[in-house]
Protein backbone atom coordinates (compact mmCIF):
# COMPACT_ATOMS: atom_id res chain seq x y z
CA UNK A 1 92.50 110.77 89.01
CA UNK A 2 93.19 107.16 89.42
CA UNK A 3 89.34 106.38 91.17
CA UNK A 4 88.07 107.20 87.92
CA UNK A 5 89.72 104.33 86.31
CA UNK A 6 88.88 101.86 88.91
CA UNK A 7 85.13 103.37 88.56
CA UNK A 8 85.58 102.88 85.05
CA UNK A 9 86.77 98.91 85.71
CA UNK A 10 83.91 98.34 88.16
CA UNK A 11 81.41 99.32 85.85
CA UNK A 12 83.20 97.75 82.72
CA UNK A 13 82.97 94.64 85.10
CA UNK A 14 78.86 95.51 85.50
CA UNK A 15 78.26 95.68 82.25
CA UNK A 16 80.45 92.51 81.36
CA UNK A 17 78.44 90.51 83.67
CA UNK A 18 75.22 92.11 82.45
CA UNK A 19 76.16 91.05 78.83
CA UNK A 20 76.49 87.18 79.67
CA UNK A 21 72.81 86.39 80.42
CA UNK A 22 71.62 88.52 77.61
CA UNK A 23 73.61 86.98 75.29
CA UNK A 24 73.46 83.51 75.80
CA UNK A 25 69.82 83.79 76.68
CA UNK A 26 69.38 85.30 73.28
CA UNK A 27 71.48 82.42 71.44
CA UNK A 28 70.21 79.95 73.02
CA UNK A 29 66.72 81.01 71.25
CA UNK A 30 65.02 82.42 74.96
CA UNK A 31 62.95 85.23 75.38
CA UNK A 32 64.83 87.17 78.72
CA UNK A 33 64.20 90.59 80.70
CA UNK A 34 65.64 93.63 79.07
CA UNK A 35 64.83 97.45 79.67
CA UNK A 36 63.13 97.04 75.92
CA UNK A 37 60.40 94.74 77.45
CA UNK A 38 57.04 95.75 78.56
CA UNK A 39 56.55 96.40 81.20
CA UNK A 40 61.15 97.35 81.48
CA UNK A 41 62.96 94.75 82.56
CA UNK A 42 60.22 92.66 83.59
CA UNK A 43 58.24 91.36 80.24
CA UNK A 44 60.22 88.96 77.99
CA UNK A 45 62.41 90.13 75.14
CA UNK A 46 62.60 88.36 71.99
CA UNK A 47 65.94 86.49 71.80
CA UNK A 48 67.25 88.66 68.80
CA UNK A 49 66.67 91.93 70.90
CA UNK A 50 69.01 90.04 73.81
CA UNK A 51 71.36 89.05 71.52
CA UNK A 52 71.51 92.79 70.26
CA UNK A 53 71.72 94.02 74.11
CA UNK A 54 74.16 91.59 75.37
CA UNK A 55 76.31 92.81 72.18
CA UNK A 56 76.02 96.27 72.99
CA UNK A 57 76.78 95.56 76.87
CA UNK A 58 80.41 93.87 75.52
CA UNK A 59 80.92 96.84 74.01
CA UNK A 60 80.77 99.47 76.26
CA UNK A 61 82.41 96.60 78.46
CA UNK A 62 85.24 96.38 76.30
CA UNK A 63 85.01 100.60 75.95
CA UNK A 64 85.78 101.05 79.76
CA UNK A 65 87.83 98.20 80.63
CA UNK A 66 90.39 98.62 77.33
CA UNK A 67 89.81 102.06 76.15
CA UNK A 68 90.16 103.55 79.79
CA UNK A 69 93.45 103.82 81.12
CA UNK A 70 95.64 101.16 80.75
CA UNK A 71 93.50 97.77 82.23
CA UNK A 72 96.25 95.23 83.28
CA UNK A 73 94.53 92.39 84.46
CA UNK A 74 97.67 91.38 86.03
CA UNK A 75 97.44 94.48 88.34
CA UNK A 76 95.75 93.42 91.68
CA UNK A 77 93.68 96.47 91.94
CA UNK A 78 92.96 96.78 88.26
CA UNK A 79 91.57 93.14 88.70
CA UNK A 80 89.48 93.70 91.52
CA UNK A 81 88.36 96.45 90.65
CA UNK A 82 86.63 94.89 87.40
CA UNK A 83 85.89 91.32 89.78
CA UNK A 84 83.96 93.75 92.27
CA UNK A 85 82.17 95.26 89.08
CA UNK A 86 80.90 91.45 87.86
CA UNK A 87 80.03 90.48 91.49
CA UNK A 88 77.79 93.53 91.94
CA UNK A 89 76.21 92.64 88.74
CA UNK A 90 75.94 89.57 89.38
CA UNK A 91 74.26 89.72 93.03
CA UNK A 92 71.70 92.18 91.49
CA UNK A 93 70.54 90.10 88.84
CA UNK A 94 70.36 87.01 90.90
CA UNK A 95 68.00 88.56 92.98
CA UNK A 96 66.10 90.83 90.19
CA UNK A 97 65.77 87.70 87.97
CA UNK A 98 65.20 85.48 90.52
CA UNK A 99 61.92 86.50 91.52
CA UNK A 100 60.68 85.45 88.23
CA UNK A 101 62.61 81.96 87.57
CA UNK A 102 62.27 81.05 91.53
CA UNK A 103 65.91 81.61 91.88
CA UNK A 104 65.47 83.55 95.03
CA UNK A 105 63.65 80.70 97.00
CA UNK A 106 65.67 78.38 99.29
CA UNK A 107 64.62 75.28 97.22
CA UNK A 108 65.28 76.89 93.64
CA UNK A 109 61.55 76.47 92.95
């Protein structure tokens, strides 16, 4: 069943990508989207509840990228596998997020 390891490294890739903004957002002291928010994923989270999420996103990052299989990132398909993963994540929260920090507008504002 090798798919289910690549599934496994595309969504380990997701939920990497998903843990950056949360994160940093959170250290950097600013309130961010999370499912927690009111209304989900559209109010503003406190910082210490993104820090918390962005944690918990590494983990089950690290979960399906080390604990699955055997990840070699030196494995072209293990690789891009996990690459497509942060991509998709990363597409889908430029355009979720950017509708409410003007990211999706040609001019950025």
């Amino acid at each position: 069943m090798d798919w289910l390891l690549y599934v496994s490294y595309l969504l380990g890739g997701a939920f990497f990508a998903n843990a950056v903004p949360h994160f940093v957002s959170g250290m950097m002291g600013r309130p961010f989207q999370t499912p927690f928010s009111k209304p989900s994923g559209e109010g503003l989270s406190s910082s210490t509840v993104n820090v918390i999420w962005g944690f918990a996103n590494f983990i089950i990052a690290y979960l399906l990228i080390v604990r699955v299989g055997n990840f070699d990132l030196r494995v072209t398909n293990h690789a891009i596998a996990l690459g497509v993963g942060v991509l998709f994540m990363g597409i889908i929260s430029a355009r979720l997020f950017g509708r409410f920090h003007g990211g999706n507008s040609p001019s950025g504002s």
